[in-house]
Each structure stands twice: as C-alpha cells, then as structure tokens.
N, C-alpha and C. Protein backbone atom coordinates (compact mmCIF):
# COMPACT_ATOMS: atom_id res chain seq x y z
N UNK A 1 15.43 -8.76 17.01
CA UNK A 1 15.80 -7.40 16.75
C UNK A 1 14.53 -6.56 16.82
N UNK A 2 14.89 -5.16 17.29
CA UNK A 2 13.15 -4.49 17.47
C UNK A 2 14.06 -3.43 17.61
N UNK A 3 13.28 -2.38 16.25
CA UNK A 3 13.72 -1.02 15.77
C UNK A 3 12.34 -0.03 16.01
N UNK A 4 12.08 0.46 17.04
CA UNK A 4 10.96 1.33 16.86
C UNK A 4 9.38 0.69 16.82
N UNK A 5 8.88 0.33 16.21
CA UNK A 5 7.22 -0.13 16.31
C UNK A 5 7.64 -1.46 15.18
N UNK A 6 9.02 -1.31 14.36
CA UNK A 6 9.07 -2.75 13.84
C UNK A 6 9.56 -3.46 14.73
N UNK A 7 9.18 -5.03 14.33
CA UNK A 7 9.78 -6.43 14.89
C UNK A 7 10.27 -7.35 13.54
N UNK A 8 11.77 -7.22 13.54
CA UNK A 8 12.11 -8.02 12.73
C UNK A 8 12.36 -9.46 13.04
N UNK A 9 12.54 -10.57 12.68
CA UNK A 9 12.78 -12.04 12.82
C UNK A 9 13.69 -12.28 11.76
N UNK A 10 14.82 -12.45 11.77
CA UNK A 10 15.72 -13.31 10.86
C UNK A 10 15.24 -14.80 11.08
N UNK A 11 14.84 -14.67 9.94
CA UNK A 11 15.01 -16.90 9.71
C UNK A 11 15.93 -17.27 8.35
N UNK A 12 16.41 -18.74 8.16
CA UNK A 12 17.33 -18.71 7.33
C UNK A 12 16.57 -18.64 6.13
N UNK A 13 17.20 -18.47 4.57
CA UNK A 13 16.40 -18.40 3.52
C UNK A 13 17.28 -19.33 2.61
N UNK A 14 17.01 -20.77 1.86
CA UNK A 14 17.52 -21.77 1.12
C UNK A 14 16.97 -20.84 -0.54
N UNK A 15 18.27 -20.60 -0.97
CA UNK A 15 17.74 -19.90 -2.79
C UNK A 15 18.78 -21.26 -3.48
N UNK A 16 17.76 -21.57 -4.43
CA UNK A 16 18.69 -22.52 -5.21
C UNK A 16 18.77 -21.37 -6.52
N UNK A 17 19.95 -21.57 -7.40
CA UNK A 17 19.61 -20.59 -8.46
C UNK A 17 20.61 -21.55 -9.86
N UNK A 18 20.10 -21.95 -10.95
CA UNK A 18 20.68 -22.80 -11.37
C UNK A 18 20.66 -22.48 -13.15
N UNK A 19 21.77 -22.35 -13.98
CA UNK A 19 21.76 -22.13 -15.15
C UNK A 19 21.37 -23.46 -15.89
N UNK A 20 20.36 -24.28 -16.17
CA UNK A 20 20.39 -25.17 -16.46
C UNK A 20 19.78 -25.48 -18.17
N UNK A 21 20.86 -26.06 -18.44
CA UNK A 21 20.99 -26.68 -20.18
C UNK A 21 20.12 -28.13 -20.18
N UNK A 22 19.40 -28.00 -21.12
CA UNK A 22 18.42 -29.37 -21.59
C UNK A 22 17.39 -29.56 -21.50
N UNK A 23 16.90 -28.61 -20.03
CA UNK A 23 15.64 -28.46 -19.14
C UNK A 23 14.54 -29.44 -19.69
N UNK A 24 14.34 -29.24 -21.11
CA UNK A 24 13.20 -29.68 -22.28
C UNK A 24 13.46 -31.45 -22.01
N UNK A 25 14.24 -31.87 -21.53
CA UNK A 25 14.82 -33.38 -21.80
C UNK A 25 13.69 -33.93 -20.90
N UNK A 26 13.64 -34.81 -20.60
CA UNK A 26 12.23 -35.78 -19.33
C UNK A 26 12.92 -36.24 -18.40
N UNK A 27 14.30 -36.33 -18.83
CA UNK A 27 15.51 -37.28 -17.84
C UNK A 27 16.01 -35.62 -16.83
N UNK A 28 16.77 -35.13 -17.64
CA UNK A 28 16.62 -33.43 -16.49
C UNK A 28 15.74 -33.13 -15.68
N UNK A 29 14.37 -32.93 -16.08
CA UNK A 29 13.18 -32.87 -15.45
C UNK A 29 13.06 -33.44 -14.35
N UNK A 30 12.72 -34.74 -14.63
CA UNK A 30 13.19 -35.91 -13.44
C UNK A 30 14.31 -35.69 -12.49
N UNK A 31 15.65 -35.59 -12.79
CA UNK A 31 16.46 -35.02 -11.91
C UNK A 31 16.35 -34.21 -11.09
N UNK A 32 16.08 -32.56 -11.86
CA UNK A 32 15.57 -31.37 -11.52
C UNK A 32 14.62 -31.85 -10.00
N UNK A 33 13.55 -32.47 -10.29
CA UNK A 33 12.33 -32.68 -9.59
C UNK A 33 13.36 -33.40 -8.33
N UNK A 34 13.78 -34.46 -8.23
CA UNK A 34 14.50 -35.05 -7.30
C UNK A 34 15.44 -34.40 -6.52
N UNK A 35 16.19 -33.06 -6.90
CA UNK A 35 17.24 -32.64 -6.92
C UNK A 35 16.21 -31.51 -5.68
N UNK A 36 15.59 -30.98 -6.20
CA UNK A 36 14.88 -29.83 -5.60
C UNK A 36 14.39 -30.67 -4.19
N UNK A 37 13.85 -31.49 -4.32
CA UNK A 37 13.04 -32.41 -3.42
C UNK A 37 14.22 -32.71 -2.29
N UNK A 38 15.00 -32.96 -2.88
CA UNK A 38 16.35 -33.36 -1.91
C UNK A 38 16.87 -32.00 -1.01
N UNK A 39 16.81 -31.08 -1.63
CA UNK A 39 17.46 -29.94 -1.04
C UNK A 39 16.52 -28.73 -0.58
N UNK A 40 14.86 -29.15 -0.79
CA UNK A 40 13.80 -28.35 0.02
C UNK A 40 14.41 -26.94 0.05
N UNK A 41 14.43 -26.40 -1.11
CA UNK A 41 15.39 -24.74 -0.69
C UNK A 41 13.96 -23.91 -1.05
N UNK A 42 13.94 -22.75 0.07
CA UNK A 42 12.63 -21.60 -0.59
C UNK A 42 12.60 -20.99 -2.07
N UNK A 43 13.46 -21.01 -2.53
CA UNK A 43 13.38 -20.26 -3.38
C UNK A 43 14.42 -20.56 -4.89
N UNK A 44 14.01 -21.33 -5.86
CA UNK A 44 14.33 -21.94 -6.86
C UNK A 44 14.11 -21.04 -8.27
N UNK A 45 15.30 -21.08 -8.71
CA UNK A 45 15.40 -20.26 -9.73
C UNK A 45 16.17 -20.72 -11.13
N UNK A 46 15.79 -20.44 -12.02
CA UNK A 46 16.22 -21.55 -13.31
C UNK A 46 16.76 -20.23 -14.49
N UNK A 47 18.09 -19.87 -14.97
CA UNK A 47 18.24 -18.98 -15.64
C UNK A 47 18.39 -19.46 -17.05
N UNK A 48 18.25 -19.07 -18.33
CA UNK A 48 18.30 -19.03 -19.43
C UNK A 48 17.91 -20.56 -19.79
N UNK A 49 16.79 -21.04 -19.69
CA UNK A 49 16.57 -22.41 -19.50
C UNK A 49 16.35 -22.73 -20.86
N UNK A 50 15.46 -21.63 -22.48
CA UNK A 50 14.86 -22.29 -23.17
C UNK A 50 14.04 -23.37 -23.43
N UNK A 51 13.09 -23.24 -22.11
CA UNK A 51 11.85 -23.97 -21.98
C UNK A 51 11.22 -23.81 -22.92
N UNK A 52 10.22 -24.46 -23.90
CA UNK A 52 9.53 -24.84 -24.88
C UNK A 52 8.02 -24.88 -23.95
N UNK A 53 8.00 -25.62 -22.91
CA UNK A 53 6.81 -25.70 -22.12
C UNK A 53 6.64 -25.72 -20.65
N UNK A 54 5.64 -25.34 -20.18
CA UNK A 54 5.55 -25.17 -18.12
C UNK A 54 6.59 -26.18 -17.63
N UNK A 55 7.13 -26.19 -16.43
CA UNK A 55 7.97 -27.28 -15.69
C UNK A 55 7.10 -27.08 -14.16
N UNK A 56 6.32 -28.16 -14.29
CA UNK A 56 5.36 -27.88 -12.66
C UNK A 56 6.49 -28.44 -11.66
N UNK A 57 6.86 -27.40 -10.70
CA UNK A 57 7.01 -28.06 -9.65
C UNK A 57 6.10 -28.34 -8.57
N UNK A 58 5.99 -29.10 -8.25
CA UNK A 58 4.75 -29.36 -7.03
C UNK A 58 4.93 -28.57 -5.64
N UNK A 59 4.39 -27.86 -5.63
CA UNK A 59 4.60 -26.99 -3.83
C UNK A 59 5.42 -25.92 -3.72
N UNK A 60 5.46 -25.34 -5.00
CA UNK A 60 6.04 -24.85 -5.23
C UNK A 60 4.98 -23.16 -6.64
N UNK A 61 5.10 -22.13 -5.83
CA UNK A 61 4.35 -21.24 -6.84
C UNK A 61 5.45 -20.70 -7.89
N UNK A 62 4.97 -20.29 -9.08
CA UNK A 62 5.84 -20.17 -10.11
C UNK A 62 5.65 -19.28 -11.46
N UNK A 63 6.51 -18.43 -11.80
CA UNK A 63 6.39 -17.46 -12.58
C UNK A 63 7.31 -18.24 -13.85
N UNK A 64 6.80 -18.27 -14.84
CA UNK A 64 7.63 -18.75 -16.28
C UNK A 64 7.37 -18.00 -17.06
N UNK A 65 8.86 -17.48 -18.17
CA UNK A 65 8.34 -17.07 -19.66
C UNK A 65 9.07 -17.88 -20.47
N UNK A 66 8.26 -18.48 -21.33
CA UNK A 66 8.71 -19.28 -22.17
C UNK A 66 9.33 -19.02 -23.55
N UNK A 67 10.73 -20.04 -24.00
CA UNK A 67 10.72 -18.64 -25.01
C UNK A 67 9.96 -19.02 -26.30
N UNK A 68 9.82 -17.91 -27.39
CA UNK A 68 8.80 -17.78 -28.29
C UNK A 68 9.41 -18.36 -29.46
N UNK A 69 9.08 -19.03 -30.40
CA UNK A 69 9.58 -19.79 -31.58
C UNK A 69 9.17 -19.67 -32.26
C-alpha cells in the first residue's frame, strides 16, 4: 500500500491476551512459559494477574505493576 510519501507494509501481528488466576503458583509459571513458547505470539498480555513478584519472560521486553500489599 503507498499513500503519498508513506509506505505502509501490513505484516501479521500474534497478541496473546490472557486473564490469568494463580500466576504466583511455579506450576502456572511453568505452563505460562511453555504455553507462550508454543504459540511465539508478539505481543503477550496478562490482565488482573495479582503478581506478588516479576514473571521474566525470556525474549520478551516487559512492563509490570505489581500489586502493593
């Protein structure tokens, strides 16, 4: 597509977006990690998680707020 002096490129975009309960568990985590790995999506998103602490995903950059107790 080419509008004027832009050049756009559509490419596809993988959003995972996931309400996930337990997050804090090691066995979720683990899943989580496998689950993501399996489905390589750009853009991973975790809503109302009540994380206690960071969840590194590897290769992955990442914004967290944790909640406060």
């Amino acid at each position: 597509m080419h509008s004027g002096n832009l050049s756009v490129t559509k490419v596809p975009l993988t959003v995972l977006m996931w309400n996930v309960r337990g997050i804090n568990a090691e066995k979720k985590q683990r899943y989580l990690h496998w689950f993501i790995g399996e489905q390589r999506p750009d853009i991973v998103m975790f809503n109302e998680t009540k994380l206690t602490s960071k969840l590194f995903l590897n290769g992955y950059h990442s914004h967290q707020t944790l909640l406060k107790r």
